[in-house]
Every structure is written in C-alpha cells, then in structure tokens.
Protein backbone atom coordinates (compact mmCIF):
# COMPACT_ATOMS: atom_id res chain seq x y z
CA UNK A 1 0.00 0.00 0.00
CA UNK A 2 3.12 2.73 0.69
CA UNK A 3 4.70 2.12 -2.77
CA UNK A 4 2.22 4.83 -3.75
CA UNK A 5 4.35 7.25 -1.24
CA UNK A 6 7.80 6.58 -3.81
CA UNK A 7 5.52 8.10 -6.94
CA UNK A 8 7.20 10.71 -9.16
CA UNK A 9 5.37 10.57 -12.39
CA UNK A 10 2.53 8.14 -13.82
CA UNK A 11 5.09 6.10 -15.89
CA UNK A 12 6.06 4.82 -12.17
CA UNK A 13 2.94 3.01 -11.78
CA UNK A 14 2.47 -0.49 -13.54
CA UNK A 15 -1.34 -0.85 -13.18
CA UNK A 16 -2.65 0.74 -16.13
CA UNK A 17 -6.45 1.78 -14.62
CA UNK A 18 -3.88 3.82 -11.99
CA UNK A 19 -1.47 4.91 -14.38
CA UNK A 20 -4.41 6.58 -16.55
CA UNK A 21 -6.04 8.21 -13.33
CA UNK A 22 -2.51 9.75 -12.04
CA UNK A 23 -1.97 10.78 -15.98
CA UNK A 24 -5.05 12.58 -15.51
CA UNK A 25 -4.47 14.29 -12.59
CA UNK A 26 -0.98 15.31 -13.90
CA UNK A 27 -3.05 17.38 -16.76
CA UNK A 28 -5.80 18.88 -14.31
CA UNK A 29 -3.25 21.98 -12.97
CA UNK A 30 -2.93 22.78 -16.10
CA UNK A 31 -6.29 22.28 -18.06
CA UNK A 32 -8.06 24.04 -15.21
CA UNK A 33 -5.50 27.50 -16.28
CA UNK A 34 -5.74 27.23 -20.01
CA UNK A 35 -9.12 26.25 -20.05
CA UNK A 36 -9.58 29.24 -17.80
CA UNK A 37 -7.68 31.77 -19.89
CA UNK A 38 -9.37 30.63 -23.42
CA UNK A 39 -12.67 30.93 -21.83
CA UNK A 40 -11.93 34.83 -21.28
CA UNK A 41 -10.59 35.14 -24.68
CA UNK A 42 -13.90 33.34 -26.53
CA UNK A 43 -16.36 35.09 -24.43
CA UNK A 44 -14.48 38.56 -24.71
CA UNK A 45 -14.83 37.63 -28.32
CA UNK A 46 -18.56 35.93 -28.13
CA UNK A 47 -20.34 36.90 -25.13
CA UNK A 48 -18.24 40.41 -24.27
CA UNK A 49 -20.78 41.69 -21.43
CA UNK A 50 -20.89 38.24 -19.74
CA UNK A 51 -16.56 38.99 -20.06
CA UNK A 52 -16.93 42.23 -18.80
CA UNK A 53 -19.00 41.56 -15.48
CA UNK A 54 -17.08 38.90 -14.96
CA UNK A 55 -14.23 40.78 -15.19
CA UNK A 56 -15.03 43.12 -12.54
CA UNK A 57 -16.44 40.72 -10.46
CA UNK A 58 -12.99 39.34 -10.24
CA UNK A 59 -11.17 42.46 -9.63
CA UNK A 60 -13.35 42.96 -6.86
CA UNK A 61 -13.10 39.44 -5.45
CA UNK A 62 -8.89 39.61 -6.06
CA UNK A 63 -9.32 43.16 -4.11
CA UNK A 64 -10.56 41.82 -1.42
CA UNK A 65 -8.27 38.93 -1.17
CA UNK A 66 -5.12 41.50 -1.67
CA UNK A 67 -6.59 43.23 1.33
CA UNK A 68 -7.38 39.64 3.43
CA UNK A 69 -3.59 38.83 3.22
CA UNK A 70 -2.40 41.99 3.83
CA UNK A 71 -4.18 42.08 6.91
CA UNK A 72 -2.44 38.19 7.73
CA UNK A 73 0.57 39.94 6.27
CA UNK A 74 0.82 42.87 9.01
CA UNK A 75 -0.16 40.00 11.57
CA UNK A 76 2.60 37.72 10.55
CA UNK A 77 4.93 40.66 10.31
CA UNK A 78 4.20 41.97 14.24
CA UNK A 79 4.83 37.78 15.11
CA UNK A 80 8.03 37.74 13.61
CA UNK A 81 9.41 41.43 15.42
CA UNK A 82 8.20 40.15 18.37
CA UNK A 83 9.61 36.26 18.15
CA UNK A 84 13.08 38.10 16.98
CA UNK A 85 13.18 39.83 20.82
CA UNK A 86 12.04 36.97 22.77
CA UNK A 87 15.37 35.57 24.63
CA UNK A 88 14.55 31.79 23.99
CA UNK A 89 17.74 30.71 25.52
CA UNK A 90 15.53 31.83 29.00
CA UNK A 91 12.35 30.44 27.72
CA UNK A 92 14.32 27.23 27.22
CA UNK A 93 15.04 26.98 31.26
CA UNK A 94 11.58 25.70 31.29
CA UNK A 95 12.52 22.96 29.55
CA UNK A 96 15.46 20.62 30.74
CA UNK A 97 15.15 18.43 28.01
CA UNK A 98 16.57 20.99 25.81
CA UNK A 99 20.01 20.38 26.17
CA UNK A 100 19.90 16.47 25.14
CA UNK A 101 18.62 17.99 21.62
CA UNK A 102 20.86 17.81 18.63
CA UNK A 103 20.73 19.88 15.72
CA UNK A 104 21.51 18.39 12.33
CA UNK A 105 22.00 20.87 9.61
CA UNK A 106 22.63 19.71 6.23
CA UNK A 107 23.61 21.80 3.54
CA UNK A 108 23.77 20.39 0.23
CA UNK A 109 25.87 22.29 -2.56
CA UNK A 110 26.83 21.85 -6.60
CA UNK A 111 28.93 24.65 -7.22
CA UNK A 112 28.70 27.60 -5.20
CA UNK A 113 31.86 29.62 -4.72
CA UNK A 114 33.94 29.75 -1.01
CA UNK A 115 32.42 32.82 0.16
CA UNK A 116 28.81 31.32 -0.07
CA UNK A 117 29.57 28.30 1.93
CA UNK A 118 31.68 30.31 4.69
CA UNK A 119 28.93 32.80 5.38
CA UNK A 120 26.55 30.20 5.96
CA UNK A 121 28.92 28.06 8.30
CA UNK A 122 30.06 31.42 9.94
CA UNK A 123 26.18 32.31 10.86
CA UNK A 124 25.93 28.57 12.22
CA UNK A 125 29.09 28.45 14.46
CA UNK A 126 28.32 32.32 15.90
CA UNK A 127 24.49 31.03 16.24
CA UNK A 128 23.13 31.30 19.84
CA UNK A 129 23.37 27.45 20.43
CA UNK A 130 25.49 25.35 22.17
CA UNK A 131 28.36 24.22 19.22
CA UNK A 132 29.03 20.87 21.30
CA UNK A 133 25.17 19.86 20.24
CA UNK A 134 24.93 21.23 16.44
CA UNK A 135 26.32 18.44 13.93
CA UNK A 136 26.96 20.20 10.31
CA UNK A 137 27.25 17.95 6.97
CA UNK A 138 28.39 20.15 4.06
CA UNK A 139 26.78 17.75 1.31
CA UNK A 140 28.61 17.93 -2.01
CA UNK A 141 28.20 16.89 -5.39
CA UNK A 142 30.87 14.97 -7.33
CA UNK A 143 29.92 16.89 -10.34
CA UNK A 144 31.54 20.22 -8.55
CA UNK A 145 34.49 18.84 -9.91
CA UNK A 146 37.94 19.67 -8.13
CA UNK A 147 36.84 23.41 -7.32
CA UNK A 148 34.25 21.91 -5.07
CA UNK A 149 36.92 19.46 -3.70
CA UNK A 150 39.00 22.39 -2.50
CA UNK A 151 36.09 23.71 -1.26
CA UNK A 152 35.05 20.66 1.02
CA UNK A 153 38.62 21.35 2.27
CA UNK A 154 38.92 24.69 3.33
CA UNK A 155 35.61 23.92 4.89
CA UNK A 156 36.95 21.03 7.10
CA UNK A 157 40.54 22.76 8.02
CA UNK A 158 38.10 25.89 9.18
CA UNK A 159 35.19 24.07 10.91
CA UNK A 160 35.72 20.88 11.89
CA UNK A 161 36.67 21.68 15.42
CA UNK A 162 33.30 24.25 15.52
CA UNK A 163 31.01 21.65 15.64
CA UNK A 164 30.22 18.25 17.75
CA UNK A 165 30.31 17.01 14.36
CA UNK A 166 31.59 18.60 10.62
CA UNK A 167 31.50 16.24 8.14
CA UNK A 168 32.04 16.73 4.47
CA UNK A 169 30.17 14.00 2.09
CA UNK A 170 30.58 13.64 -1.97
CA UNK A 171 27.13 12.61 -3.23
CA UNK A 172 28.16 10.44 -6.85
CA UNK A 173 26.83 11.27 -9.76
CA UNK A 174 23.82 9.01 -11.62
CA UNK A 175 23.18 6.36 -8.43
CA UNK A 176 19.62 4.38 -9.37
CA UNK A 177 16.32 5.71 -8.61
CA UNK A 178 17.59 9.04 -8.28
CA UNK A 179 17.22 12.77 -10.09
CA UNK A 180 19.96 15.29 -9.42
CA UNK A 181 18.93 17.79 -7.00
CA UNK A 182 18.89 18.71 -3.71
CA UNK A 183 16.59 16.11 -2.59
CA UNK A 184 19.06 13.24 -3.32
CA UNK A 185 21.65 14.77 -2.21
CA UNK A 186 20.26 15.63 1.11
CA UNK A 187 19.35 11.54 1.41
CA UNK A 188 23.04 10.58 0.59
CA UNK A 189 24.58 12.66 3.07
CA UNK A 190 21.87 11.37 5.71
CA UNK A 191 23.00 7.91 4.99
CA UNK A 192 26.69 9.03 5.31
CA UNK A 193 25.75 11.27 8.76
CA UNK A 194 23.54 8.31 9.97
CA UNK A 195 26.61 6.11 10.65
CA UNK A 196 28.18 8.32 13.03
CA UNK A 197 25.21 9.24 14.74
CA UNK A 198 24.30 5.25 15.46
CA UNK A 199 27.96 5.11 16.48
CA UNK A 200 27.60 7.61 19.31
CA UNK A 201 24.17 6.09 19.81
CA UNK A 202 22.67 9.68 20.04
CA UNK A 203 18.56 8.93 19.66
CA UNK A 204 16.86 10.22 16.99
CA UNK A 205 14.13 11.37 18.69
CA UNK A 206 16.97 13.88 20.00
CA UNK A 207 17.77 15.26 16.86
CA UNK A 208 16.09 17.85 15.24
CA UNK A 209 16.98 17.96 10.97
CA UNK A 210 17.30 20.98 9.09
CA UNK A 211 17.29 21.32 5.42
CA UNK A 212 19.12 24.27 4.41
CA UNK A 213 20.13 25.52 1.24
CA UNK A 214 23.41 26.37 0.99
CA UNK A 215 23.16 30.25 1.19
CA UNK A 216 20.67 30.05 4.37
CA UNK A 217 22.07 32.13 6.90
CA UNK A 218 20.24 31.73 10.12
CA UNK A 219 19.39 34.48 12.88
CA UNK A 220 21.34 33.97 15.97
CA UNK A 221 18.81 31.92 18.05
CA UNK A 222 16.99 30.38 15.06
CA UNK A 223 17.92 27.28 16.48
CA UNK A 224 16.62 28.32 19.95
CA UNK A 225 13.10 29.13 18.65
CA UNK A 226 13.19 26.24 16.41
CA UNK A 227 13.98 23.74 19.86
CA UNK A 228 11.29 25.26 21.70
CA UNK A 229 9.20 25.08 19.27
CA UNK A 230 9.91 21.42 19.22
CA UNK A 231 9.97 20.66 22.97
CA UNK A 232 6.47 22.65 23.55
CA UNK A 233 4.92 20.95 20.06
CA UNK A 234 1.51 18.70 20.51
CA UNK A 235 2.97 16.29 18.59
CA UNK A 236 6.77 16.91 18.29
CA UNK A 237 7.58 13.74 16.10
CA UNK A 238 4.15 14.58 13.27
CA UNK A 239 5.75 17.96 12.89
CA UNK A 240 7.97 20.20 10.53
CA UNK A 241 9.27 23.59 11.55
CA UNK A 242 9.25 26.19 8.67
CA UNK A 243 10.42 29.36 9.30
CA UNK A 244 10.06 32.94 7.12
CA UNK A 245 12.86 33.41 4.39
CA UNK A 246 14.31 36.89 4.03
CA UNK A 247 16.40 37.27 0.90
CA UNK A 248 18.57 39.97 2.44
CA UNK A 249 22.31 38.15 1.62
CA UNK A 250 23.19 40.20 -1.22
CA UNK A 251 19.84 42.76 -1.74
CA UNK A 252 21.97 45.75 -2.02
CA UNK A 253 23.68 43.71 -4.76
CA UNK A 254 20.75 43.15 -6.64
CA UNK A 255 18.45 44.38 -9.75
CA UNK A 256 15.39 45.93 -8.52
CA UNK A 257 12.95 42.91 -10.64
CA UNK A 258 14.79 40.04 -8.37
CA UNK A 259 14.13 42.29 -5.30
CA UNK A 260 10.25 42.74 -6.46
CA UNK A 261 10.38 38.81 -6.50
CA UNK A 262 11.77 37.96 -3.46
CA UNK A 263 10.56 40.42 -1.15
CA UNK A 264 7.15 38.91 -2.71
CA UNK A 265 7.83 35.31 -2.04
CA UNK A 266 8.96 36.32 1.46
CA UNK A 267 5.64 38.01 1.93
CA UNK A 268 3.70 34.89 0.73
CA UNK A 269 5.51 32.90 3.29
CA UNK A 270 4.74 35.93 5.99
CA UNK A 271 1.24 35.38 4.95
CA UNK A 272 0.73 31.72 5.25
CA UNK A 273 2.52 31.86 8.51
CA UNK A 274 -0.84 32.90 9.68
CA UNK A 275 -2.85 30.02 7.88
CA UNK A 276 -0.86 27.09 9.54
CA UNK A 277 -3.51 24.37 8.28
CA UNK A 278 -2.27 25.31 4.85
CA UNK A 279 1.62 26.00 5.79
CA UNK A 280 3.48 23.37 4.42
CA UNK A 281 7.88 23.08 4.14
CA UNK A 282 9.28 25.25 1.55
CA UNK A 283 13.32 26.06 0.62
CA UNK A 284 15.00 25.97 4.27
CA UNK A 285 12.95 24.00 6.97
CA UNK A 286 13.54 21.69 9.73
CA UNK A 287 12.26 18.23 10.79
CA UNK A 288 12.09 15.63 13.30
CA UNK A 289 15.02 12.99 12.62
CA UNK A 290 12.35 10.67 12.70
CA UNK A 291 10.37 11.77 10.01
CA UNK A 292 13.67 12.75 8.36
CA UNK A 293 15.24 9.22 8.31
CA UNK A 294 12.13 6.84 8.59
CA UNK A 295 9.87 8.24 6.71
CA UNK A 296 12.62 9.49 3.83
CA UNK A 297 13.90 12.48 2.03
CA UNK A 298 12.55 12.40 -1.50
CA UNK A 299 15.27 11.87 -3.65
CA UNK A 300 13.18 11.37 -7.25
CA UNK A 301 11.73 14.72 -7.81
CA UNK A 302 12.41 18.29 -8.10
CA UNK A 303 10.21 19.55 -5.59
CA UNK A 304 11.47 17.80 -2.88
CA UNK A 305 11.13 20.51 0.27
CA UNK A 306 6.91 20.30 -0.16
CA UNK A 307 7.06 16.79 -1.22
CA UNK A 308 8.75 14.95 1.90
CA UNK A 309 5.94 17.33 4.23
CA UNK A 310 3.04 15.78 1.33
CA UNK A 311 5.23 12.16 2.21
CA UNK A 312 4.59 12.53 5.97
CA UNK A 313 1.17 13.72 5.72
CA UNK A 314 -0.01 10.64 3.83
CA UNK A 315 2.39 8.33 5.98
CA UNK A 316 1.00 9.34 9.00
CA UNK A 317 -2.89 9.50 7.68
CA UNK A 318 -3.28 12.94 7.15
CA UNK A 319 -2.02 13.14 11.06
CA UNK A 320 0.69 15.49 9.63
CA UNK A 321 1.42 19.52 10.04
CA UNK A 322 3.88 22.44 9.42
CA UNK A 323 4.39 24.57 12.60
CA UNK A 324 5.19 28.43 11.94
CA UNK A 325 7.89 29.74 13.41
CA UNK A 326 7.67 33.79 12.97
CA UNK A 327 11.43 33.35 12.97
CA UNK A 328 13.38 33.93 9.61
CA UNK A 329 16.62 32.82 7.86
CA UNK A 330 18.59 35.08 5.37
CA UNK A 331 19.28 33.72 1.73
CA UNK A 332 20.10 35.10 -1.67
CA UNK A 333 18.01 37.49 -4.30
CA UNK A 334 18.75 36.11 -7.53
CA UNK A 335 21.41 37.58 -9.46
CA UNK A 336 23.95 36.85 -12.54
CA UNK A 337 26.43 38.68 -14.52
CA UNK A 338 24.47 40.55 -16.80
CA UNK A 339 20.67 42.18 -16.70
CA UNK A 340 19.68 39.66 -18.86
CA UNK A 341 21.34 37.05 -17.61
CA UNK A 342 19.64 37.75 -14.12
CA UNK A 343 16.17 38.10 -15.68
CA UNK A 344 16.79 34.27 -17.09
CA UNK A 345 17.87 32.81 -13.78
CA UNK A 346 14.61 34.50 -12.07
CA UNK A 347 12.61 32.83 -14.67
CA UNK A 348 14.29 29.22 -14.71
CA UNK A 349 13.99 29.72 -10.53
CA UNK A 350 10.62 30.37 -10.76
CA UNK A 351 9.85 28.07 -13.19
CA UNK A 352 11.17 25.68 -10.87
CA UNK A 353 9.42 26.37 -7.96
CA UNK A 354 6.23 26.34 -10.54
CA UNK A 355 6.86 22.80 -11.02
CA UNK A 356 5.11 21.98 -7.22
CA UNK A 357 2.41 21.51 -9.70
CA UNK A 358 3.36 18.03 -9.50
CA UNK A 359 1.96 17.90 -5.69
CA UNK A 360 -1.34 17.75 -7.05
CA UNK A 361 -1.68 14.33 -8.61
CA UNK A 362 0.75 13.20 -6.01
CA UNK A 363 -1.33 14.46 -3.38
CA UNK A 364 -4.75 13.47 -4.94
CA UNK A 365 -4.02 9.85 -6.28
CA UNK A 366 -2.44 9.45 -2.03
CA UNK A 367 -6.14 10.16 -0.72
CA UNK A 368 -7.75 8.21 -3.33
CA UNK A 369 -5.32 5.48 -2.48
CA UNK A 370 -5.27 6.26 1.39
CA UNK A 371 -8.58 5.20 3.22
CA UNK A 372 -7.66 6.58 6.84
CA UNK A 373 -7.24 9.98 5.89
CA UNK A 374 -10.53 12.24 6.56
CA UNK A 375 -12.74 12.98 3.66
CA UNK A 376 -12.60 16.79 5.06
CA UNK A 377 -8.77 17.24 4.79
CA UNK A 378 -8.87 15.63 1.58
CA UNK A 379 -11.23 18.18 0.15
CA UNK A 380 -9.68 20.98 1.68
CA UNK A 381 -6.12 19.91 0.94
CA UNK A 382 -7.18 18.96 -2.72
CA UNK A 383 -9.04 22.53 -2.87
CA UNK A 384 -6.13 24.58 -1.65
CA UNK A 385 -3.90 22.97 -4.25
CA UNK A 386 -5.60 23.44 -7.32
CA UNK A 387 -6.69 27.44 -6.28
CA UNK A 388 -3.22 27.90 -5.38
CA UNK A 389 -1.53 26.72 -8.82
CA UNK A 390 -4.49 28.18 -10.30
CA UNK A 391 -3.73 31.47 -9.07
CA UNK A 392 -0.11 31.62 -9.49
CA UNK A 393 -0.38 30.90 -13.18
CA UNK A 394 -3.95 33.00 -14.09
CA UNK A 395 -5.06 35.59 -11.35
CA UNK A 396 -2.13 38.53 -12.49
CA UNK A 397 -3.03 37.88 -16.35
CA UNK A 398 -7.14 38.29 -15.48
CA UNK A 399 -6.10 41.30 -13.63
CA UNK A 400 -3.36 43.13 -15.12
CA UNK A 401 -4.19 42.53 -19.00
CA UNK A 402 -7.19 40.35 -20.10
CA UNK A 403 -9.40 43.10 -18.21
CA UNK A 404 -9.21 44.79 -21.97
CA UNK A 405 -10.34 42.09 -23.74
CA UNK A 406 -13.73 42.69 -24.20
CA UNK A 407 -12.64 45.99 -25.43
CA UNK A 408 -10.59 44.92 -28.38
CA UNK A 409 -12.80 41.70 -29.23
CA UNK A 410 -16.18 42.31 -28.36
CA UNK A 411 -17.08 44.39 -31.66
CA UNK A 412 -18.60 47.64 -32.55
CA UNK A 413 -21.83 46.94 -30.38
CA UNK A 414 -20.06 46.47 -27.30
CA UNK A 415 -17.67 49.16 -28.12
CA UNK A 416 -20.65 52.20 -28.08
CA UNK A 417 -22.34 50.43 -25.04
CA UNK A 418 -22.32 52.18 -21.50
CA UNK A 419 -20.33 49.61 -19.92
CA UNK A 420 -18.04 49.59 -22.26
CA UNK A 421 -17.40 52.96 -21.54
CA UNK A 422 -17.00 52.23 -17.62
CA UNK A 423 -14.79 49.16 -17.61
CA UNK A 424 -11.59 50.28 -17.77
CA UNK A 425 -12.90 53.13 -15.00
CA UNK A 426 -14.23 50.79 -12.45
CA UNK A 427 -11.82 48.40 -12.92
CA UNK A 428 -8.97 51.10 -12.04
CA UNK A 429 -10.98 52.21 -9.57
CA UNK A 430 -11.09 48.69 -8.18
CA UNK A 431 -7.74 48.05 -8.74
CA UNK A 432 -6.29 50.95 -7.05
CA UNK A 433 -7.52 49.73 -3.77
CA UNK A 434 -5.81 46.84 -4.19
CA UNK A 435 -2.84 48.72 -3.89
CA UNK A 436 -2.75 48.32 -0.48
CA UNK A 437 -0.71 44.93 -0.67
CA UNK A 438 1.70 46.85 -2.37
CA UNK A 439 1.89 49.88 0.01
CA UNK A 440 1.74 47.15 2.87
CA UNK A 441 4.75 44.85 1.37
CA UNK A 442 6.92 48.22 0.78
CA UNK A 443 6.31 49.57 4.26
CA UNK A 444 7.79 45.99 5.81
CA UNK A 445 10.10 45.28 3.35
CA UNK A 446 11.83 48.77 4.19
CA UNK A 447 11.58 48.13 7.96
CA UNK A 448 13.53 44.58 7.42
CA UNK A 449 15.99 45.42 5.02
CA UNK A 450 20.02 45.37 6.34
CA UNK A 451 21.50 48.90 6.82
CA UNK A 452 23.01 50.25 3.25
CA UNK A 453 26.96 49.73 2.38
CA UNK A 454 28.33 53.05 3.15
CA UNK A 455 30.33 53.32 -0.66
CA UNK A 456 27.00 52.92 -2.61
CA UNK A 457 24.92 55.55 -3.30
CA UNK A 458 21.82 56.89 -1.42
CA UNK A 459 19.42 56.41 -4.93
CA UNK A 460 19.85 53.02 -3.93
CA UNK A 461 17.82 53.76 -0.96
CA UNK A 462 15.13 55.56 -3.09
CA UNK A 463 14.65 52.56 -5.55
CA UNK A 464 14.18 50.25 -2.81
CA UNK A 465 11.02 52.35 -2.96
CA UNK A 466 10.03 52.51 -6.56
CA UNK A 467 11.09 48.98 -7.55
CA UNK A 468 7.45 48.68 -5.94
CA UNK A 469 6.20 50.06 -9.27
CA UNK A 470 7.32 46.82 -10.76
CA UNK A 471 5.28 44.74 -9.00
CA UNK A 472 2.62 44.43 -11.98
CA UNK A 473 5.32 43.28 -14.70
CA UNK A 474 6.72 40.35 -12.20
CA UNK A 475 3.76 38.94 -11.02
CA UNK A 476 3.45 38.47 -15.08
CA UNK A 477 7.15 37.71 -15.77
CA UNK A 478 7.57 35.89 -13.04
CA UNK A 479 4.80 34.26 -12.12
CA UNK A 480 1.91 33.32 -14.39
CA UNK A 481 4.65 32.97 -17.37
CA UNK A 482 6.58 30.47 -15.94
CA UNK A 483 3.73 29.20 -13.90
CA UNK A 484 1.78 27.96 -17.12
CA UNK A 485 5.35 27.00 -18.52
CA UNK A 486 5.30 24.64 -16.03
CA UNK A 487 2.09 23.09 -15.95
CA UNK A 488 2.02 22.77 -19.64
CA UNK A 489 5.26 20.87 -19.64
CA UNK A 490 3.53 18.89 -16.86
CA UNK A 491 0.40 18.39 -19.50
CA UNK A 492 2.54 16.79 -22.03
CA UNK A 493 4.32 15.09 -19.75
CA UNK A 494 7.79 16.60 -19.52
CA UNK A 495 10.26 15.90 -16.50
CA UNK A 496 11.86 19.24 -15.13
CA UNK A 497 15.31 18.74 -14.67
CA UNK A 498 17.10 20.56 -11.32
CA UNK A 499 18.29 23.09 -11.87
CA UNK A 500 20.65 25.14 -9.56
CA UNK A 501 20.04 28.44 -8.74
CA UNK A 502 23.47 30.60 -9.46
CA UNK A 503 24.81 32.91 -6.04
CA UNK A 504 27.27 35.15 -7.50
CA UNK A 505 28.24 37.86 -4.85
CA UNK A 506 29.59 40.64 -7.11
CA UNK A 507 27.38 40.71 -9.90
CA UNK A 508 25.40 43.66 -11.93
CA UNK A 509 22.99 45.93 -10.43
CA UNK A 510 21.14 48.74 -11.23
C-alpha cells in the first residue's frame, strides 16, 4: 500500500487503470489554467458583457483577497518582530530536556563559490546554540568537480573543530532511482551522517533535521526558537518547523525585478505563517530525525522541500502539520552577470518552484489510495492545491491585461455600449484599492531590510522604494509565465530537470 508514497510521475505506476487516473491528474493543474484563460478570450470575443462583469467581479473578489492577506501579512509581520526579541535561551530553562537535543544541519551544494559556503557556516558556528550539540554535513556533489573538492577542504581545516560534528560528504553522480537535486543529495549525506550518529548512539528522537540551502544564513537563536518550538509541540515527532525566508544576503547587490520577487515570495511565506492548516515546508525548513530518516527524504523529484511534508502527511494518515515559526533565515536574491542574464535565472527559478504543480496528482491519487485519511482534509487539501496553482499561473493575467479584452474583441456593439465605456474606470478604480498589498509589502520590506553599504549611493535607498512600481510586470514575468510554462510541460508530460540556482556575490545591479 506505501509504494504509492515513492511516486514521481505516472510512468512509475504499472497498473494501467492507476497509471491513466494519475496521468489525468498530472493534466488537471494545467487544463483548469488554459481552459480558464481561453474561456476569457472566446467570451471577450462571443459573449463580451458576460466577459466584462465577470471581469469586474474578479477584480473585486482579487481586491478583497489583496486586502485579506495583507491584513495576515501585518499580523505575521508583528509575530516575527516580536519572536526576533524573545530571549529563547531563557524560555528554554523551562525545559530541561533541551540540552539532550541535537541539531543536524545539512547543507547540500553543486557549485557555489567559497564565500557562499563560509557565510553560511560562519552564521551557524556564531548562532546562539550550544556548538558541542549542532552536527553540520556540508553535502557535495561529485559533479563540482575539483573546485568543489577544495572547497570541502577549506571547509573542514576551518570548521571541523566548531562543531560536535563537521562532516564533508561527496554525493556520486547518476546512483539508481535518483534525479539530481537537492533532494538526493540531502538523502546521501543522511545515509553518510547516519553512521556516526548510530555510532555515538545519540537517539533520533533527540535530533532535530534541518534542510538548508546552501546560502541560508540563520538568525542567531533560530535554532533556539526552532527547539522550543519542538519541545512545547503537541505532537513533536508529526511535525515540521518552517520558518520565514528573508532574501537579504546580497539585496543591495541586486536588480530591482529580483528584489520585487523575493521580497514577494517572502511576503507569501509571511502570509501563510498565519494560515498554519495550509503552511506546508518550503526552501529551508527543519524536521524531526524521525520523520527525516524513517519516513525518507525524497530523492526522485524536483520539488522535494513540499514533497517529503506531502510524504509525511499521507504516511501518517493525514495526522501530519507544518508549525510556523515567525522566525526567519537570510538567503540570496537572484542575481547573474548581466541584466539579462539575471532576468533568465529568475525565470528558470521560478519556473522551478512552478513545477510543485506536480503535488497535485501526487497528493490526490495518495487520498484516493489512502482510506484513513478524513474525507474533510482531503477536500480541503485537494481545494487549496488546485486554487493555489491556479492562481499563481492565471489571477495577475485576469487582472493586469485580459481586463481589456472585451474591449478589443467584443465588436462595434459592445464598443458604443455604456459599460463599455466604464470598464476600464471601475476596474482602475477597483484596482487601485488593491494597492494596499503593495503599500503594505513596501512599508515591511523597508523596515527589514540590512542597513546600506556606506560606498554605494543613497538612490539606492530611493529605488528600494520605486522597484514597488514593478510589482505588476513580475507577477506576469515571473509568475503566471513560468507558472503555465510549467504546468504545460507537466500536460505533455515533460520531467523538469534541477536546476541550480546561481549565487554570484559581485554581480550587476542597477
């Protein structure tokens, strides 16, 4: 019954009544968004007026959402200030226990230069936490080549007396079963950290996992927050940890479109923060070692940080949950050497975090196959999904462009009507109250951002400001482009290859 937990595509499945239903599912994300976006292009064309109330029904309906999550947003936001002033060292006293737990950070890498992989260990060994309980695995790829060797080096002859533990591990290129990616890499070097820790005979249920990528800085008692958390949990051992990622590494460093984009996926995560029945792991997130070792890091698909939390959930019978932690981790805006090439890297990033799409017919075929799991969380869970990759690939498009539509198609008799005439009023009238995600996202993304480098200019300051005007054009770029790009490659059945996410620290920036 759990080989349906080890699923990556429909082609894994030999029964061919399943293998048609998963197939099926893997096309829904992405029927439901084109069929979505022809519909307002035939009835702008056929049925204009039906295109046009709908069309400000929807602005109206996405207003009011805008100003629902800013409202979490704000929430979320006072959480985190106050979680990053709490002494949790003292909070900790409570709880004796604490200082048996074990941290295990992994940190898996391809081919990220020195200073990346010092800055991360630096914020780990100057981390409010006692060094003599933190065990660090830099995971590497054999494919780094030699540069990655030296690398693994510098790292050990640096660190390895930081830590109760440092060890370095080479993950081989092509093993069976496996896609390249941080997933199986991450399962390697648990195999290869597993040894030691069953030699010491430390217990798992002791050790608390944490999936970093390798330019996750933490806060200085992330790890702290992340043990109370733990210790004070319902259900310690059915939980992951996920805390809010700030992509303030390099931000003075970057274009003003990658800062639009990651300020905005930071104030996603701010926002589900506050929805915790919906949270689930994303990028840098922490685990039980139980779940992390029993249960098993994903190691076939791309998505593996939402997939191993989808794993649990279905393991345990739905009996499964992400716990906010209001407490963030630093990591890097997207960058490259040129404009352009930056503008590509955003869009293969994005296109890769797109590709959770594949959750859905994972996620769907598990309750159809799991009987324990209640028919409410199915629903809801199922629900969530679909509106979420739904949204990410049509909402900006309905709002920010097909809104005119009915305008250019809908002929000469729609063209002298009255509502014709008001559309593109009442929808900017509409729209411009949704501004206040935009005013609410600038306001907090101002308050959090580090203090400017003293040799670049003060304009820098000021377009920290009016990159905000952007916002519009990379919710396009950014999201519903490489959101359907995704989905239709899912459609035709396509595998999305990993791909890495360059972290330059010098690059170009204006």
């Amino acid at each position: 019954m759990e080989n349906y937990l080890e699923i990556s595509r429909a082609s894994d499945l030999r029964n061919l009544k399943e293998r048609i239903i998963y197939r099926t599912l893997e096309i829904l994300p992405g029927f439901l968004s084109l069929t979505t976006l022809g519909f307002a292009f035939f009835f702008s064309w056929s049925r204009p007026v039906w295109a046009a109330i709908f069309i400000i029904l929807f602005d109206i309906f996405w207003t009011l959402k805008v100003s629902y999550l800013s409202f979490h947003q704000v929430i979320s936001f006072k959480r985190m200030k106050k979680h990053l002033k709490i002494d949790w060292q003292e909070k900790l006293k409570d709880f004796p226990r604490w200082k048996n737990i074990y941290q295990l950070v992994i940190l898996p890498m391809a081919n990220e230069n020195w200073e990346v992989v010092e800055e991360t260990l630096e914020s780990l060994k100057n981390s409010v936490y006692p060094n003599e309980r933190m065990i660090v695995v830099l995971a590497q790829e054999e494919s780094g080549g030699e540069e990655a060797k030296k690398i693994g080096r510098l790292a050990q002859e640096n660190y390895r007396k930081c830590f109760h533990i440092f060890l370095t591990t080479v993950h081989p290129q092509n093993l069976k079963g496996e896609i390249r990616g941080k997933g199986s890499n991450m399962v390697f070097a648990g195999k290869e950290v597993r040894k030691i820790i069953e030699q010491e005979k430390i217990p798992l249920k002791d050790i608390i996992v944490s999936a970093f990528d390798i330019d996750t800085k933490v806060f200085p008692q992330y790890f702290l927050c992340l043990t109370y958390h733990y210790l004070t949990a319902e259900k310690p051992e059915r939980s992951s940890f996920q805390p809010i990622p700030l992509y303030h590494n390099n931000i003075w460093q970057s274009p003003a479109l990658t800062r639009v984009v990651a300020a905005s996926n930071s104030f996603w995560q701010m926002m589900q923060q506050e929805k915790p029945e919906q949270l689930i792991t994303y990028s840098s997130h922490s685990m039980p070692a139980t779940v992390f070792f029993n249960v098993g890091y994903p190691s076939n698909v791309v998505s593996d940080d939402s997939r191993i939390f989808w794993k649990s959930f279905l393991k345990f019978d739905g009996n499964y949950q992400t716990i906010p932690l209001y407490y963030p981790v630093s990591m890097d805006v997207v960058v490259g050497k040129s404009l352009g090439r930056t503008i590509l890297n955003q869009y293969k990033q994005q296109k890769r975090w797109a590709w959770g799409c594949i959750e859905i017919p994972y996620i769907i075929f598990g309750f159809l196959k799991n009987k324990k799991i209640p028919l409410g969380k199915k629903i809801f869970h199922s629900l969530v999904l679909l509106d979420g990759f739904w949204s990410w690939a049509c909402a900006s498009l309905l709002v920010f462009f097909l809104g005119w539509l009915p305008l250019i198609l809908g002929g000469e008799e729609f063209n002298v009507s009255l509502l014709s005439y008001n559309l593109p009023r009442l929808t900017a009238i509409i729209l411009t109250f949704s501004m206040i995600g935009m005013i609410t996202g600038a306001l907090i993304n101002i308050y959090f951002i580090p203090p400017r480098p003293k040799k670049m200019s003060w304009f820098k300051n000021l377009s920290m400001i009016l990159q905000w005007f952007l916002l519009p054009f990379t919710l396009i770029i950014f999201g519903a482009f490489p959101a359907l790009d995704a989905q239709i490659r899912l459609i035709l059945g396509k595998r999305l290859e990993f791909w890495n996410t360059p972290k330059p620290r010098k690059s170009y920036s204006k």
